[in-house]
PDB file of N, CA and C in Angstrom:
ATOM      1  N   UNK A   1       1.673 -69.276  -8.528  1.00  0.00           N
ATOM      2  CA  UNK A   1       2.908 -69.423  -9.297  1.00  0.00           C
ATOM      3  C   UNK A   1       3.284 -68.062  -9.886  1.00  0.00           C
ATOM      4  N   UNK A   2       4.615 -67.312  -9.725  1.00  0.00           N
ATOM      5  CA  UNK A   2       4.657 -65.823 -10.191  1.00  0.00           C
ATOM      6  C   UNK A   2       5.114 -66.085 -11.962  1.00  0.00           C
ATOM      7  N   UNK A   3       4.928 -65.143 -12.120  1.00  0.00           N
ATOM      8  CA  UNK A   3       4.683 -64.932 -13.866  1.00  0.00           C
ATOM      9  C   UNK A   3       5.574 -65.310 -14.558  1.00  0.00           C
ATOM     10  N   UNK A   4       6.042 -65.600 -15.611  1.00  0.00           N
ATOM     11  CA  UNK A   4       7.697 -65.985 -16.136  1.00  0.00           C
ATOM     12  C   UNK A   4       8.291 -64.468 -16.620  1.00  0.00           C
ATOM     13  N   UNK A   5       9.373 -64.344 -16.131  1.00  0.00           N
ATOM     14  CA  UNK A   5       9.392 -63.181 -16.462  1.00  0.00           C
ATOM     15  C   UNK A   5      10.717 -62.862 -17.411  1.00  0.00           C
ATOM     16  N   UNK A   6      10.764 -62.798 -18.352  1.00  0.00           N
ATOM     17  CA  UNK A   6      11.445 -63.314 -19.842  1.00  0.00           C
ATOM     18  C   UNK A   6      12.612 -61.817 -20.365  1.00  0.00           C
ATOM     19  N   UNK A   7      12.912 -61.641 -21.133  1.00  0.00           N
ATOM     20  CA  UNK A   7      13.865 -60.579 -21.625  1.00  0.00           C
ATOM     21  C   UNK A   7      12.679 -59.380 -22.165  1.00  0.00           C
ATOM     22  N   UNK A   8      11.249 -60.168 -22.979  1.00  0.00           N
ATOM     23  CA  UNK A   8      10.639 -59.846 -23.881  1.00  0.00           C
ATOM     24  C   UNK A   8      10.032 -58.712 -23.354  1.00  0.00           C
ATOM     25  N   UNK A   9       9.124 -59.741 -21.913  1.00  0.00           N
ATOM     26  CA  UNK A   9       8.315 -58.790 -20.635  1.00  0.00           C
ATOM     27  C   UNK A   9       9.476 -57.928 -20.457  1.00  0.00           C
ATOM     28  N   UNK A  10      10.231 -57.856 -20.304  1.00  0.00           N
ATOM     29  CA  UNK A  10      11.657 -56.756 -19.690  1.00  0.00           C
ATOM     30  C   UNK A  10      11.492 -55.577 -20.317  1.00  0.00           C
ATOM     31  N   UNK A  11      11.881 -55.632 -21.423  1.00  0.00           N
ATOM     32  CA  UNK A  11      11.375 -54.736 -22.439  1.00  0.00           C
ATOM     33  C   UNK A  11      10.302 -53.943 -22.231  1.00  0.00           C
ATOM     34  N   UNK A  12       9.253 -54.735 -22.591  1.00  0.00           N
ATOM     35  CA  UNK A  12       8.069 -54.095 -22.771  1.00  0.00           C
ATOM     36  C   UNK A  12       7.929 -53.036 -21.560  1.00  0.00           C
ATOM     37  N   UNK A  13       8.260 -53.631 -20.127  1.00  0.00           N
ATOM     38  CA  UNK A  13       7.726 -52.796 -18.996  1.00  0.00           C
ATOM     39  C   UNK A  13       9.089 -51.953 -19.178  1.00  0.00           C
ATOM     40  N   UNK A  14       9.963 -51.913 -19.498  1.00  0.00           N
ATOM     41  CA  UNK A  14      11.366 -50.716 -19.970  1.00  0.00           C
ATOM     42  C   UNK A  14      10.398 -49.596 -20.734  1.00  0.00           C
ATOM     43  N   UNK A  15       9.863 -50.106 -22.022  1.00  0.00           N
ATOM     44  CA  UNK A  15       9.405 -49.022 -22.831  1.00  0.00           C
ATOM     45  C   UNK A  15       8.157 -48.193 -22.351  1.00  0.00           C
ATOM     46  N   UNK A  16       7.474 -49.460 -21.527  1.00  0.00           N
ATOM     47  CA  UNK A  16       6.306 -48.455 -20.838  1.00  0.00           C
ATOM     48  C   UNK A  16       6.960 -47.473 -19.895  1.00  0.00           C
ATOM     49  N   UNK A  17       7.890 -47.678 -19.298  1.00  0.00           N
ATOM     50  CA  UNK A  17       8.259 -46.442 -18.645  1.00  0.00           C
ATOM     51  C   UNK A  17       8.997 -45.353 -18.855  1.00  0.00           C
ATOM     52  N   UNK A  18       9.695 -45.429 -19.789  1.00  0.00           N
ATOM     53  CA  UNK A  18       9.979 -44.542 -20.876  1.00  0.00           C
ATOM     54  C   UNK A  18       8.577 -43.565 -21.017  1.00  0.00           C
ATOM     55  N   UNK A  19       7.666 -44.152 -21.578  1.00  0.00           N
ATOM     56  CA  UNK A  19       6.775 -43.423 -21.853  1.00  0.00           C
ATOM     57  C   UNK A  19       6.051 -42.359 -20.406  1.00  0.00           C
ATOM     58  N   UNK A  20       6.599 -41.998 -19.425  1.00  0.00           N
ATOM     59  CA  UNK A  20       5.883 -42.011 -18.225  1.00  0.00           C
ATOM     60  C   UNK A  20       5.980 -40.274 -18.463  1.00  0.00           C
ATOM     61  N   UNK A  21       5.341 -39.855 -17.701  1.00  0.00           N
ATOM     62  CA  UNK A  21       5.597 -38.531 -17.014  1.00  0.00           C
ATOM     63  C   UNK A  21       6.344 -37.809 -15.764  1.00  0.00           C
ATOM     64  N   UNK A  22       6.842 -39.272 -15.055  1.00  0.00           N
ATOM     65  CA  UNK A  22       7.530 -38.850 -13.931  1.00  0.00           C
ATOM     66  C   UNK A  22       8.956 -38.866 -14.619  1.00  0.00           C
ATOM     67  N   UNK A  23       9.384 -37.458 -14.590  1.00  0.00           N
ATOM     68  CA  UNK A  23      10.876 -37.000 -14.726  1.00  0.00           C
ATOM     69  C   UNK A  23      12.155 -37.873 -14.302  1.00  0.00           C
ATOM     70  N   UNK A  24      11.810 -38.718 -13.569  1.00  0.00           N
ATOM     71  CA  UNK A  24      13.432 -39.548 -12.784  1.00  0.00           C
ATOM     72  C   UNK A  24      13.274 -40.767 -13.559  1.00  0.00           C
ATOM     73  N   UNK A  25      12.113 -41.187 -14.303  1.00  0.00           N
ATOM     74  CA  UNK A  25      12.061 -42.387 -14.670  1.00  0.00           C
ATOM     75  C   UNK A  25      12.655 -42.900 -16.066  1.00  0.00           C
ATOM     76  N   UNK A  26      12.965 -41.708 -16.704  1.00  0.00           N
ATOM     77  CA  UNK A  26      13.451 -42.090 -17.935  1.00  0.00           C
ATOM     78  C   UNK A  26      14.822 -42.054 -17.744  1.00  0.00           C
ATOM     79  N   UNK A  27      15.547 -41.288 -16.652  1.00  0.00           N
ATOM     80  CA  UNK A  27      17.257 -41.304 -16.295  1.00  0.00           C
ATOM     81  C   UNK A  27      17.346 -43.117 -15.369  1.00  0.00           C
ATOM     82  N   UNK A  28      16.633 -43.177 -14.747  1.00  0.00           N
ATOM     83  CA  UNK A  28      16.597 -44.679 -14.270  1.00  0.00           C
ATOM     84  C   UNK A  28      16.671 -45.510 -15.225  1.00  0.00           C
ATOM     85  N   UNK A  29      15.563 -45.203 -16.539  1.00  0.00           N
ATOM     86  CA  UNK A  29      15.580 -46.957 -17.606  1.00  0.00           C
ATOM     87  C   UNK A  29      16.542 -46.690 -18.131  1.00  0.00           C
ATOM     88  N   UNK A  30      17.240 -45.560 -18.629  1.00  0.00           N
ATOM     89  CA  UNK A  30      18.851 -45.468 -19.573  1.00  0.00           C
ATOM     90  C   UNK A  30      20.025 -46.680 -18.425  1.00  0.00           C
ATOM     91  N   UNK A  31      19.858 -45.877 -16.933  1.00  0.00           N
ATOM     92  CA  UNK A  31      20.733 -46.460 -16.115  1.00  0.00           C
ATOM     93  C   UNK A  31      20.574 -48.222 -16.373  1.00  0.00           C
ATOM     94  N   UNK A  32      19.492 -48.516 -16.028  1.00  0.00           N
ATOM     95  CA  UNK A  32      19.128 -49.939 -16.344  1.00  0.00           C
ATOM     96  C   UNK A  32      19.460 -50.413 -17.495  1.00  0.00           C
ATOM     97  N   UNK A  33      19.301 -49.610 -18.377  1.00  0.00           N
ATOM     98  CA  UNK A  33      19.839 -50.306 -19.852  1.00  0.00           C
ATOM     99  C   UNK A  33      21.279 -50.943 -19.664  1.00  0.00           C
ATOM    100  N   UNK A  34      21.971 -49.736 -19.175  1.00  0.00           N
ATOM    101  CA  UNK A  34      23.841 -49.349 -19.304  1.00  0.00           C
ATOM    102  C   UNK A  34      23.636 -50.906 -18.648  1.00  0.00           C
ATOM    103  N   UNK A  35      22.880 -51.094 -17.164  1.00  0.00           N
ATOM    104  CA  UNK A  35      23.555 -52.058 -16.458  1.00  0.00           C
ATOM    105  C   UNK A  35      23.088 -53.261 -16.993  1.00  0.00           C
ATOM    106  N   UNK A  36      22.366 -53.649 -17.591  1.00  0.00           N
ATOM    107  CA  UNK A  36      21.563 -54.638 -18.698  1.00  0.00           C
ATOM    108  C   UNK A  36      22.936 -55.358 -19.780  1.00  0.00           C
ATOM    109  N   UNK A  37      23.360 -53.956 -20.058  1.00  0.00           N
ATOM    110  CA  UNK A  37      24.647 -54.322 -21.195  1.00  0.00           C
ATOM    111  C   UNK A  37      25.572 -54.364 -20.524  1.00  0.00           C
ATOM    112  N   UNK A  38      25.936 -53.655 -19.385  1.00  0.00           N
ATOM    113  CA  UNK A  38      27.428 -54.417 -18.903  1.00  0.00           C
ATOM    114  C   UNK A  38      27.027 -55.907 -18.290  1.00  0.00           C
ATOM    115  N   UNK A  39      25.891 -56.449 -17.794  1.00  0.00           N
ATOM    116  CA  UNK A  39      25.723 -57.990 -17.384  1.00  0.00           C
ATOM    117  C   UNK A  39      25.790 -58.692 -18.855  1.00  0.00           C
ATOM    118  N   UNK A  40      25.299 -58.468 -20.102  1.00  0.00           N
ATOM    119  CA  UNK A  40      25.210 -58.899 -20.981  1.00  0.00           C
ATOM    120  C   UNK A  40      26.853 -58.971 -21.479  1.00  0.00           C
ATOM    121  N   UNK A  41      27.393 -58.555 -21.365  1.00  0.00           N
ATOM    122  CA  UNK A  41      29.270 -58.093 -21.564  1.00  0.00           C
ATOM    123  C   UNK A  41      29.611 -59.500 -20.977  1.00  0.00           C
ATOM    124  N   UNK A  42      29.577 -59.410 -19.137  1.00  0.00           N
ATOM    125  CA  UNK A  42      30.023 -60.057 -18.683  1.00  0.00           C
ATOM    126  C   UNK A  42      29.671 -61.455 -18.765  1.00  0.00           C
ATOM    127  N   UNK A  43      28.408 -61.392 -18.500  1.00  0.00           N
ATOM    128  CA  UNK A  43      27.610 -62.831 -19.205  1.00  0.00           C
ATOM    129  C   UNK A  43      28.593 -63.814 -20.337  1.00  0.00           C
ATOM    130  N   UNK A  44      28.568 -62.832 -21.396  1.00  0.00           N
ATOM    131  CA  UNK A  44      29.309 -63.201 -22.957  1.00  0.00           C
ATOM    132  C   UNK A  44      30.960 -63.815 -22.249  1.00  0.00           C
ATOM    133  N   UNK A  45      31.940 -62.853 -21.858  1.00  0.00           N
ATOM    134  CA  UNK A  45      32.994 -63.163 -21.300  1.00  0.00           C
ATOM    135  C   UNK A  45      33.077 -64.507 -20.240  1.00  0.00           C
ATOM    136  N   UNK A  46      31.981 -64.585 -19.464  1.00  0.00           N
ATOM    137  CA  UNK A  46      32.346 -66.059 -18.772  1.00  0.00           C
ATOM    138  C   UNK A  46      31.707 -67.391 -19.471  1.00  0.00           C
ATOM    139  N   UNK A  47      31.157 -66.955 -20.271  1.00  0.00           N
ATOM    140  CA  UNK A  47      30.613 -67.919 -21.065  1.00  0.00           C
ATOM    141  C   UNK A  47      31.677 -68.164 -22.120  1.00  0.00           C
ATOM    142  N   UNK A  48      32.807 -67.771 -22.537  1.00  0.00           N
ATOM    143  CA  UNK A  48      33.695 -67.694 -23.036  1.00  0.00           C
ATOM    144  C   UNK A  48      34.732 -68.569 -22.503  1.00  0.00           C
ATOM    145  N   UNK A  49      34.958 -67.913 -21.299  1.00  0.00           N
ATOM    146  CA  UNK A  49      36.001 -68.779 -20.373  1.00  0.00           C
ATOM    147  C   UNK A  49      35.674 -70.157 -20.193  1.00  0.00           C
ATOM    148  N   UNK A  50      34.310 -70.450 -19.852  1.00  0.00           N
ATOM    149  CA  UNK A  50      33.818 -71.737 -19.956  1.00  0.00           C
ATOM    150  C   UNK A  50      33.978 -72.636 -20.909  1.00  0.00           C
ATOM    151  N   UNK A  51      33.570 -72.289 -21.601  1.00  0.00           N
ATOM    152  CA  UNK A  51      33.854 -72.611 -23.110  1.00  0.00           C
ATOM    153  C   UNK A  51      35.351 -72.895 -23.314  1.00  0.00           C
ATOM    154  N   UNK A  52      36.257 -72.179 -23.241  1.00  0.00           N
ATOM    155  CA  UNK A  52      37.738 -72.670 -23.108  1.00  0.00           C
ATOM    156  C   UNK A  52      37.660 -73.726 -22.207  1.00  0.00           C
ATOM    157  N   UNK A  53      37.702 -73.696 -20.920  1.00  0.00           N
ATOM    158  CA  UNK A  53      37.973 -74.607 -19.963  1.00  0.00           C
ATOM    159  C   UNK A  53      37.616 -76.019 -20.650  1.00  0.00           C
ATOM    160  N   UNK A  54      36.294 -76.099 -21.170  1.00  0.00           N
ATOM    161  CA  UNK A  54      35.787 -77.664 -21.515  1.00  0.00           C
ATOM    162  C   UNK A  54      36.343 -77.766 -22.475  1.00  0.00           C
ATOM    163  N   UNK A  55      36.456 -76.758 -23.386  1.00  0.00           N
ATOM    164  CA  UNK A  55      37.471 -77.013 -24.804  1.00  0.00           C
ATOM    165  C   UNK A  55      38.941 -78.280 -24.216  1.00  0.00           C
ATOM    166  N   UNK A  56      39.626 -77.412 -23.035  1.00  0.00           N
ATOM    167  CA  UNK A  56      40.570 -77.988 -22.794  1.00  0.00           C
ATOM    168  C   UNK A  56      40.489 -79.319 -22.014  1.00  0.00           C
ATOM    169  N   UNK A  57      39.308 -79.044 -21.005  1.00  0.00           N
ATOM    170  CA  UNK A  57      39.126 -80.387 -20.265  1.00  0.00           C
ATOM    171  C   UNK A  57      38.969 -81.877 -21.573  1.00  0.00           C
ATOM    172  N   UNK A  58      38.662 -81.527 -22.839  1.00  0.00           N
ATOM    173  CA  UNK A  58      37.958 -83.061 -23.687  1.00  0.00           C
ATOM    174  C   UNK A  58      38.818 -82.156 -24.473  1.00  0.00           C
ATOM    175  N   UNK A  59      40.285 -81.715 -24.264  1.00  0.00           N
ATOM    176  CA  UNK A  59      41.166 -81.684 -25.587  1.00  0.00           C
ATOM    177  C   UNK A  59      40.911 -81.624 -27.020  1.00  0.00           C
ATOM    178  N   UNK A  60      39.663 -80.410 -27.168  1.00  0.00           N
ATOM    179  CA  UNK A  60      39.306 -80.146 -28.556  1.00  0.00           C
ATOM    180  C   UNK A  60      40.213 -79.910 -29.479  1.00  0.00           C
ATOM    181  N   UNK A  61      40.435 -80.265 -30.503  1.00  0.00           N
ATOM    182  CA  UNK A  61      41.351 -79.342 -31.752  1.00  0.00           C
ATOM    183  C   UNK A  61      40.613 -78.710 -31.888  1.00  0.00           C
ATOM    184  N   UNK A  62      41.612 -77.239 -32.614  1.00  0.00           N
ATOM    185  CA  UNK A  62      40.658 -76.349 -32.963  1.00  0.00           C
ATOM    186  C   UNK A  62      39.719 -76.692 -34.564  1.00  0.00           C
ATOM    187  N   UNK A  63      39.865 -77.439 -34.733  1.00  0.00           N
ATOM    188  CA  UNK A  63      39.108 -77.458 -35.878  1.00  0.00           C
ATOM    189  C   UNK A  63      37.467 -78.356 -35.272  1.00  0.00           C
ATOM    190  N   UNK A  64      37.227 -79.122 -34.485  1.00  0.00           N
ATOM    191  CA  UNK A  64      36.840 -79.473 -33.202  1.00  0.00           C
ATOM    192  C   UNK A  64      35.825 -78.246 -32.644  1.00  0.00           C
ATOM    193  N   UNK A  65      36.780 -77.413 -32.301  1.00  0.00           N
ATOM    194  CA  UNK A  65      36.534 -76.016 -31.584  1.00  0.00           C
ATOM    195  C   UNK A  65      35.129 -75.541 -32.834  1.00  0.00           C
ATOM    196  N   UNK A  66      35.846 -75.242 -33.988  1.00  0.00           N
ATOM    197  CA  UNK A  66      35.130 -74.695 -34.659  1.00  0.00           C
ATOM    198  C   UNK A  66      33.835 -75.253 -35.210  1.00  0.00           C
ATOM    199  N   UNK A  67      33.906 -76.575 -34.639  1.00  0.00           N
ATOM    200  CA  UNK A  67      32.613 -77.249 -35.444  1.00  0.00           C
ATOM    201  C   UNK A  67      31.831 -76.585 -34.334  1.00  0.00           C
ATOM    202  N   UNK A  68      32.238 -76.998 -33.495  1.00  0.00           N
ATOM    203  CA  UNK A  68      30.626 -76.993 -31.756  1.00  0.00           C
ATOM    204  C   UNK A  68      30.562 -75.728 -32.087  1.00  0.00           C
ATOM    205  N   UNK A  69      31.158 -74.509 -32.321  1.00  0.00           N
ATOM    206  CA  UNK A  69      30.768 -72.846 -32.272  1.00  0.00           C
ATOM    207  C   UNK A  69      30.025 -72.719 -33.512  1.00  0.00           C
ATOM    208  N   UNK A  70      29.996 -73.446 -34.753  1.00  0.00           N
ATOM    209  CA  UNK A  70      28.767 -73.325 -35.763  1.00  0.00           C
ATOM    210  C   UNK A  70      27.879 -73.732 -35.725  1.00  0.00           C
ATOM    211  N   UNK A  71      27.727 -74.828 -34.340  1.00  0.00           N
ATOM    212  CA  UNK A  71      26.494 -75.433 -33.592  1.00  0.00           C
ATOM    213  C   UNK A  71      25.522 -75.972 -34.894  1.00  0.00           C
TER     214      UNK A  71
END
């Protein structure tokens, strides 16, 4: 069964390589970061849209709206 491999583990093996001595590896984890946060961007944005759509599919009021987003 392969390992679970979580945000947390992500990290951790990010910072271990940071720490490395091979020169290309610390311009790679910045790159990975950038692309980490633009999926995290986009992530947020369709999760958004979604969120509208069902809003509209079960005709939330917004007051409605605002309860489910204080969860």
């Amino acid at each position: 069964m392969p390992e679970k491999f979580d945000g947390k583990r992500l990290m951790n093996l990010l910072l271990k390589l940071r720490k490395t001595g091979n020169p290309a590896i610390p311009g790679q984890v910045v790159r990975i970061d950038a692309d980490v946060q633009t999926l995290e961007t986009e992530i947020a944005a369709a999760e958004a849209q979604m969120n509208a759509l069902a809003y509209r599919l079960y005709k939330l009021t917004d007051e409605e709206i605002r309860l489910v987003e204080q969860g």
